[in-house]
N, C-alpha and C. Protein backbone atom coordinates (compact mmCIF):
# COMPACT_ATOMS: atom_id res chain seq x y z
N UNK A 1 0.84 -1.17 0.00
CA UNK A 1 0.00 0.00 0.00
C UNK A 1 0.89 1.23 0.00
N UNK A 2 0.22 2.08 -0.57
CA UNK A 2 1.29 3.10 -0.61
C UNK A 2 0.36 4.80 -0.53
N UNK A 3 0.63 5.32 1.05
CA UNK A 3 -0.12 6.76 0.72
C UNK A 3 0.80 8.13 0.30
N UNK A 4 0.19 8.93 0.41
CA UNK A 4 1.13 10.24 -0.12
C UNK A 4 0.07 10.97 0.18
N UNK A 5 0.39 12.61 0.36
CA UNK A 5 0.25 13.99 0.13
C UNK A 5 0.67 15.02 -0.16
N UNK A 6 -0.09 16.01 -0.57
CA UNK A 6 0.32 16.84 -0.85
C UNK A 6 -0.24 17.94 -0.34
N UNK A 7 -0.04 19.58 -0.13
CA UNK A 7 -0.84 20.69 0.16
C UNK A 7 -0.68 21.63 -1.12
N UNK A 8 -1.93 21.94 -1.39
CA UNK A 8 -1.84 22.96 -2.39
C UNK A 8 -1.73 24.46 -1.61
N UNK A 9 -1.94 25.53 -2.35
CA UNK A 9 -1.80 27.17 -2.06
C UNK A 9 -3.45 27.23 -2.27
N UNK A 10 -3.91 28.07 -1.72
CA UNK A 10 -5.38 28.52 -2.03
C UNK A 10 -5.62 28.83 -3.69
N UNK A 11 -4.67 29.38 -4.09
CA UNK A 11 -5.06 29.69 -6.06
C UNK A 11 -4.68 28.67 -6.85
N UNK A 12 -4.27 27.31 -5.91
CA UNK A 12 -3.73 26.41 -6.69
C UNK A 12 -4.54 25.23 -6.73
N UNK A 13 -5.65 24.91 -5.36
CA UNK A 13 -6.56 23.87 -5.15
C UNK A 13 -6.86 22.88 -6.20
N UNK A 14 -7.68 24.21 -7.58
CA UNK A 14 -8.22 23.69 -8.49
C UNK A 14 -7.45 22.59 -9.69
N UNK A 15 -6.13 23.68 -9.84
CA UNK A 15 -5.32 22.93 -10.74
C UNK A 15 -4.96 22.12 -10.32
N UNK A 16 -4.21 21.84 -8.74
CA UNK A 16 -3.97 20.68 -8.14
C UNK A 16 -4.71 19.25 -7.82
N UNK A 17 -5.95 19.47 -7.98
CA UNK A 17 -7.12 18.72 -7.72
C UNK A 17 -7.30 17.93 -9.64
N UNK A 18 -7.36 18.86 -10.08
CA UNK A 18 -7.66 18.22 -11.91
C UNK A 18 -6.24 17.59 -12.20
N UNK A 19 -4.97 17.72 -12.28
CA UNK A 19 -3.77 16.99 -12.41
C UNK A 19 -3.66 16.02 -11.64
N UNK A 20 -4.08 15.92 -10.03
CA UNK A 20 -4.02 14.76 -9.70
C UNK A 20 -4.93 14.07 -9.77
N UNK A 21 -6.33 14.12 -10.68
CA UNK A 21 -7.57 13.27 -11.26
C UNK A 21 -6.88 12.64 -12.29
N UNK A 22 -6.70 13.50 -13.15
CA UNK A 22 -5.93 12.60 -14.39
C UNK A 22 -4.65 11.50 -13.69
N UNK A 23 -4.09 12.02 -13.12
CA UNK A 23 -2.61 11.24 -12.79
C UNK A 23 -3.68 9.75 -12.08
N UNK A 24 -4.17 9.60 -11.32
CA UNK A 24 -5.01 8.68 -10.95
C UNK A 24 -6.57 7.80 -12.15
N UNK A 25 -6.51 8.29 -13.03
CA UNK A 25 -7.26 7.84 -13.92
C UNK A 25 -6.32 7.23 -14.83
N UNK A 26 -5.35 7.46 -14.85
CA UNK A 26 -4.11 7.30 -16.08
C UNK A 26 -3.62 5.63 -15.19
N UNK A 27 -3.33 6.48 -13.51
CA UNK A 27 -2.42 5.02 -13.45
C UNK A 27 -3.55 3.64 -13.00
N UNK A 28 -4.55 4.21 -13.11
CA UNK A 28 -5.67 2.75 -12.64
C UNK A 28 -5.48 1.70 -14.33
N UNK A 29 -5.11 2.36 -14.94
CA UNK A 29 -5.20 1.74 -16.44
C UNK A 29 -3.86 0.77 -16.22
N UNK A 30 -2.58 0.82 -15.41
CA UNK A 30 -1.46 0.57 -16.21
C UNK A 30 -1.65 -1.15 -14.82
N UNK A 31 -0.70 -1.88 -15.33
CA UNK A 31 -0.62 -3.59 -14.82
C UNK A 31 -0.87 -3.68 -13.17
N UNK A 32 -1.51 -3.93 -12.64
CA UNK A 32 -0.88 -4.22 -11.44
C UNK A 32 -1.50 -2.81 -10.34
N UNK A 33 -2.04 -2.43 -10.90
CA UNK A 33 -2.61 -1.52 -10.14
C UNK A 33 -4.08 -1.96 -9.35
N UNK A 34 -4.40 -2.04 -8.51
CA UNK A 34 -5.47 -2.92 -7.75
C UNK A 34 -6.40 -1.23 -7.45
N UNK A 35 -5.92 -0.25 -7.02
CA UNK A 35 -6.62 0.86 -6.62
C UNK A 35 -5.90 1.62 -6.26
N UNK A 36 -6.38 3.13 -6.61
CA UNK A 36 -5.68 4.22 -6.91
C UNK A 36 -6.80 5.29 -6.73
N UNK A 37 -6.46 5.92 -5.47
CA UNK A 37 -7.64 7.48 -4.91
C UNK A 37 -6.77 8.69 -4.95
N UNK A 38 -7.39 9.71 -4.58
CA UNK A 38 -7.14 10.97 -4.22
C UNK A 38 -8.12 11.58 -3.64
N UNK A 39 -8.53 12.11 -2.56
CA UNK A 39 -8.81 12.17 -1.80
C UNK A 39 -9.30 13.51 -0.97
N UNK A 40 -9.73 14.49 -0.83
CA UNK A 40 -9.48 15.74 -0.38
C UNK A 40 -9.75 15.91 1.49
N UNK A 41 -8.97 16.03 2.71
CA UNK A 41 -8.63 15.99 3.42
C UNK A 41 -9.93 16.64 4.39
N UNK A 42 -10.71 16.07 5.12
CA UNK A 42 -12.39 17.21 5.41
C UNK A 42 -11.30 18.05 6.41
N UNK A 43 -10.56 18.06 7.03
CA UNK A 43 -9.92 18.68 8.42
C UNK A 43 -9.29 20.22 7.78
N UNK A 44 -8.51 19.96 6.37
CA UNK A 44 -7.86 20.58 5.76
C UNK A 44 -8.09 20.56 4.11
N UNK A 45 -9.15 21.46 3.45
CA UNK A 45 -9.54 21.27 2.19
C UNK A 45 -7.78 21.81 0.96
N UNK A 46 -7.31 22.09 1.62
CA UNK A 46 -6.31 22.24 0.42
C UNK A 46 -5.09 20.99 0.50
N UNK A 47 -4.99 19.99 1.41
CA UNK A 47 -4.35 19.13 1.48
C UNK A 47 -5.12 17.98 0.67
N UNK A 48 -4.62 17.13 -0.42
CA UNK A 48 -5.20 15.98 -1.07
C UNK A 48 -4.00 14.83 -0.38
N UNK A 49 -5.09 13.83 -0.28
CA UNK A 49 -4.41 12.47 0.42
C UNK A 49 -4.73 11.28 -0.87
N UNK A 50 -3.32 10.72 -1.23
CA UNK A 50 -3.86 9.48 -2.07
C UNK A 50 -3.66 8.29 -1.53
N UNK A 51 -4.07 7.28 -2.07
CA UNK A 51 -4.23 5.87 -1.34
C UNK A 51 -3.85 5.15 -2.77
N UNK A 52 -2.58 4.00 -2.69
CA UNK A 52 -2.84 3.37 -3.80
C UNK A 52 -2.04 1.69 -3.31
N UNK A 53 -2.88 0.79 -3.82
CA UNK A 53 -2.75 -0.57 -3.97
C UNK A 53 -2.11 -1.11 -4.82
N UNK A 54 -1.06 -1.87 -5.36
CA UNK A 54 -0.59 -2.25 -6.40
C UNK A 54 -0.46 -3.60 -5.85
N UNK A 55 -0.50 -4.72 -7.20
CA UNK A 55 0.15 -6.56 -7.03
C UNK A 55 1.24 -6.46 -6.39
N UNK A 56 2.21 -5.97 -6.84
CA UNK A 56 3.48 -5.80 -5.99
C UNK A 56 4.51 -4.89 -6.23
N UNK A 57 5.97 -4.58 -5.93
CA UNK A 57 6.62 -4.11 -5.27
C UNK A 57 7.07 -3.62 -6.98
N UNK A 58 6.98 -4.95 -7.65
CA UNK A 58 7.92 -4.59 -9.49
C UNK A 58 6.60 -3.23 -10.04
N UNK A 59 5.38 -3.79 -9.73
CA UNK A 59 4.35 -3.09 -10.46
C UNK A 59 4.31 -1.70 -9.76
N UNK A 60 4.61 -1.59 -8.57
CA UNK A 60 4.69 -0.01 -8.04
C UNK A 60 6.15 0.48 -9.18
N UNK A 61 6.89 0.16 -8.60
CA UNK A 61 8.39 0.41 -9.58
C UNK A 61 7.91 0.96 -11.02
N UNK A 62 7.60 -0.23 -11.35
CA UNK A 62 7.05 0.37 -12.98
C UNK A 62 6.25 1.48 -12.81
N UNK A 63 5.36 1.69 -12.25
CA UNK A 63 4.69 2.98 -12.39
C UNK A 63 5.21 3.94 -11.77
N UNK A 64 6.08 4.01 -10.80
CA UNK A 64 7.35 5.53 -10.57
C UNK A 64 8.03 5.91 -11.79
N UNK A 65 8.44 4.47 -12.12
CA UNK A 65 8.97 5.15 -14.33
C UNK A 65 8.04 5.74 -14.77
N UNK A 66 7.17 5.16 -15.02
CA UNK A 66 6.03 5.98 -15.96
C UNK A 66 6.30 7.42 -16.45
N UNK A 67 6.50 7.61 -17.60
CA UNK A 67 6.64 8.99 -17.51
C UNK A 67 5.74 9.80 -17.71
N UNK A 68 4.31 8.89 -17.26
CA UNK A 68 3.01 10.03 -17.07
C UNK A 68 3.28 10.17 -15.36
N UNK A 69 3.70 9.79 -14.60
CA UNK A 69 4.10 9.64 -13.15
C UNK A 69 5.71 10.51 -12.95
N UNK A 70 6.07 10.39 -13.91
CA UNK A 70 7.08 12.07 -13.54
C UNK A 70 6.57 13.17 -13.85
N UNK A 71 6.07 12.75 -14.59
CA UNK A 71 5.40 14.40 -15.57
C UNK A 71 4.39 14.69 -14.21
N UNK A 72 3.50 14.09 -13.87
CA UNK A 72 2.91 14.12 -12.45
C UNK A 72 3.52 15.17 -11.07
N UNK A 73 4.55 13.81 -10.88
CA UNK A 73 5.22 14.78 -9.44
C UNK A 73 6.38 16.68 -9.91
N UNK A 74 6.78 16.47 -11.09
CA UNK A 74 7.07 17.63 -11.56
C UNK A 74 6.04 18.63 -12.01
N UNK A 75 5.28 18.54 -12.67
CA UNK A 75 4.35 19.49 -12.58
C UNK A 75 2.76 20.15 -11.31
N UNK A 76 3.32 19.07 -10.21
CA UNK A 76 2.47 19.49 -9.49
C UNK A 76 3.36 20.14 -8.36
N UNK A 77 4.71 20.08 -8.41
CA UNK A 77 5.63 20.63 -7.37
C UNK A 77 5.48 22.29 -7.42
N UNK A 78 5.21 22.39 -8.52
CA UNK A 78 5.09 24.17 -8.34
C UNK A 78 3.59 24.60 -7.95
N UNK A 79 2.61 23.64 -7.85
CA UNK A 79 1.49 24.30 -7.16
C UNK A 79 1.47 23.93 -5.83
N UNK A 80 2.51 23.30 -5.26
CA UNK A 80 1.99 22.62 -3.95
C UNK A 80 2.69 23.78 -2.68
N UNK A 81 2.63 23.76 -2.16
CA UNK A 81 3.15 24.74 -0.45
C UNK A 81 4.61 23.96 -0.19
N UNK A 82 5.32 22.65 -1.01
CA UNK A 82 6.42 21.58 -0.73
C UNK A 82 6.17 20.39 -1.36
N UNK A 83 6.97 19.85 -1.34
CA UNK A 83 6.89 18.79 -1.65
C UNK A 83 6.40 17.65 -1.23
N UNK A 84 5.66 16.41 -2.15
CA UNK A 84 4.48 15.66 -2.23
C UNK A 84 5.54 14.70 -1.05
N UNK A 85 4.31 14.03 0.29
CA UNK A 85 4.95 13.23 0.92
C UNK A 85 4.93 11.73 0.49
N UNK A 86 5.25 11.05 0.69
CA UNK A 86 5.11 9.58 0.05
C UNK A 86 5.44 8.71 1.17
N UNK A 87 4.65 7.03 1.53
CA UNK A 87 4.78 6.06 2.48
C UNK A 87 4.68 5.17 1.66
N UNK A 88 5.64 3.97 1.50
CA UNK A 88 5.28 2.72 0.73
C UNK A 88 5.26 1.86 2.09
N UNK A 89 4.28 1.00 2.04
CA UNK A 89 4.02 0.25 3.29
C UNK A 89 4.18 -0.88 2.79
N UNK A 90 4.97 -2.52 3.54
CA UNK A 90 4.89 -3.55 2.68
C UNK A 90 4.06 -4.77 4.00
N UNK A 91 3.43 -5.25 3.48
CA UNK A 91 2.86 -6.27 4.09
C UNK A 91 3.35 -7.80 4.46
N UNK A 92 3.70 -8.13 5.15
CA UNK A 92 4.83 -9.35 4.82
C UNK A 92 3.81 -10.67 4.45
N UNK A 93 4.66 -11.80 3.65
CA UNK A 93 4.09 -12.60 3.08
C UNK A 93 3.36 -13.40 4.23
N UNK A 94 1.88 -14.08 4.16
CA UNK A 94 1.55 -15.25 5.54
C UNK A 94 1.67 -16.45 5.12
């Protein structure tokens, strides 16, 4: 599982909110992707929280290449208040 955030600027919400729709519509398409959100934060409306599931560890990998997934974290770095946080969580095998 893997979450992340980000905070937008107040003039940036909108654009930040439509780039990270697409970036999440784009990567539900690619192998190995089980589920993929974004999220908008009720405590804090300019912070977006994503949630994403992948088969495994190669199929996350592959989609950090993606170069719809750079184009992603680079073009949303200039609307955000910093930089996007990221947690990859691994579940051990039972």
């Amino acid at each position: 599982m893997v979450t992340g955030e980000i905070l937008a600027r107040p003039e940036t919400i909108e654009a930040l909110t439509q780039a990270s729709l697409a970036h999440v519509h784009r990567s539900r398409t690619e192998p190995g992707c089980l589920s993929h959100h974004v999220h908008v934060d009720v405590e804090d409306p300019l912070r977006l929280v994503f949630v994403e599931r992948w088969s495994d560890r190669d199929a996350l990998d592959v989609h950090f290449a993606q170069p719809g997934s750079i184009e992603f974290v680079t073009g949303i770095e200039p609307l955000a208040t910093g930089r996007p946080r990221l947690e990859i969580f691994t579940v051990p095998d039972r």
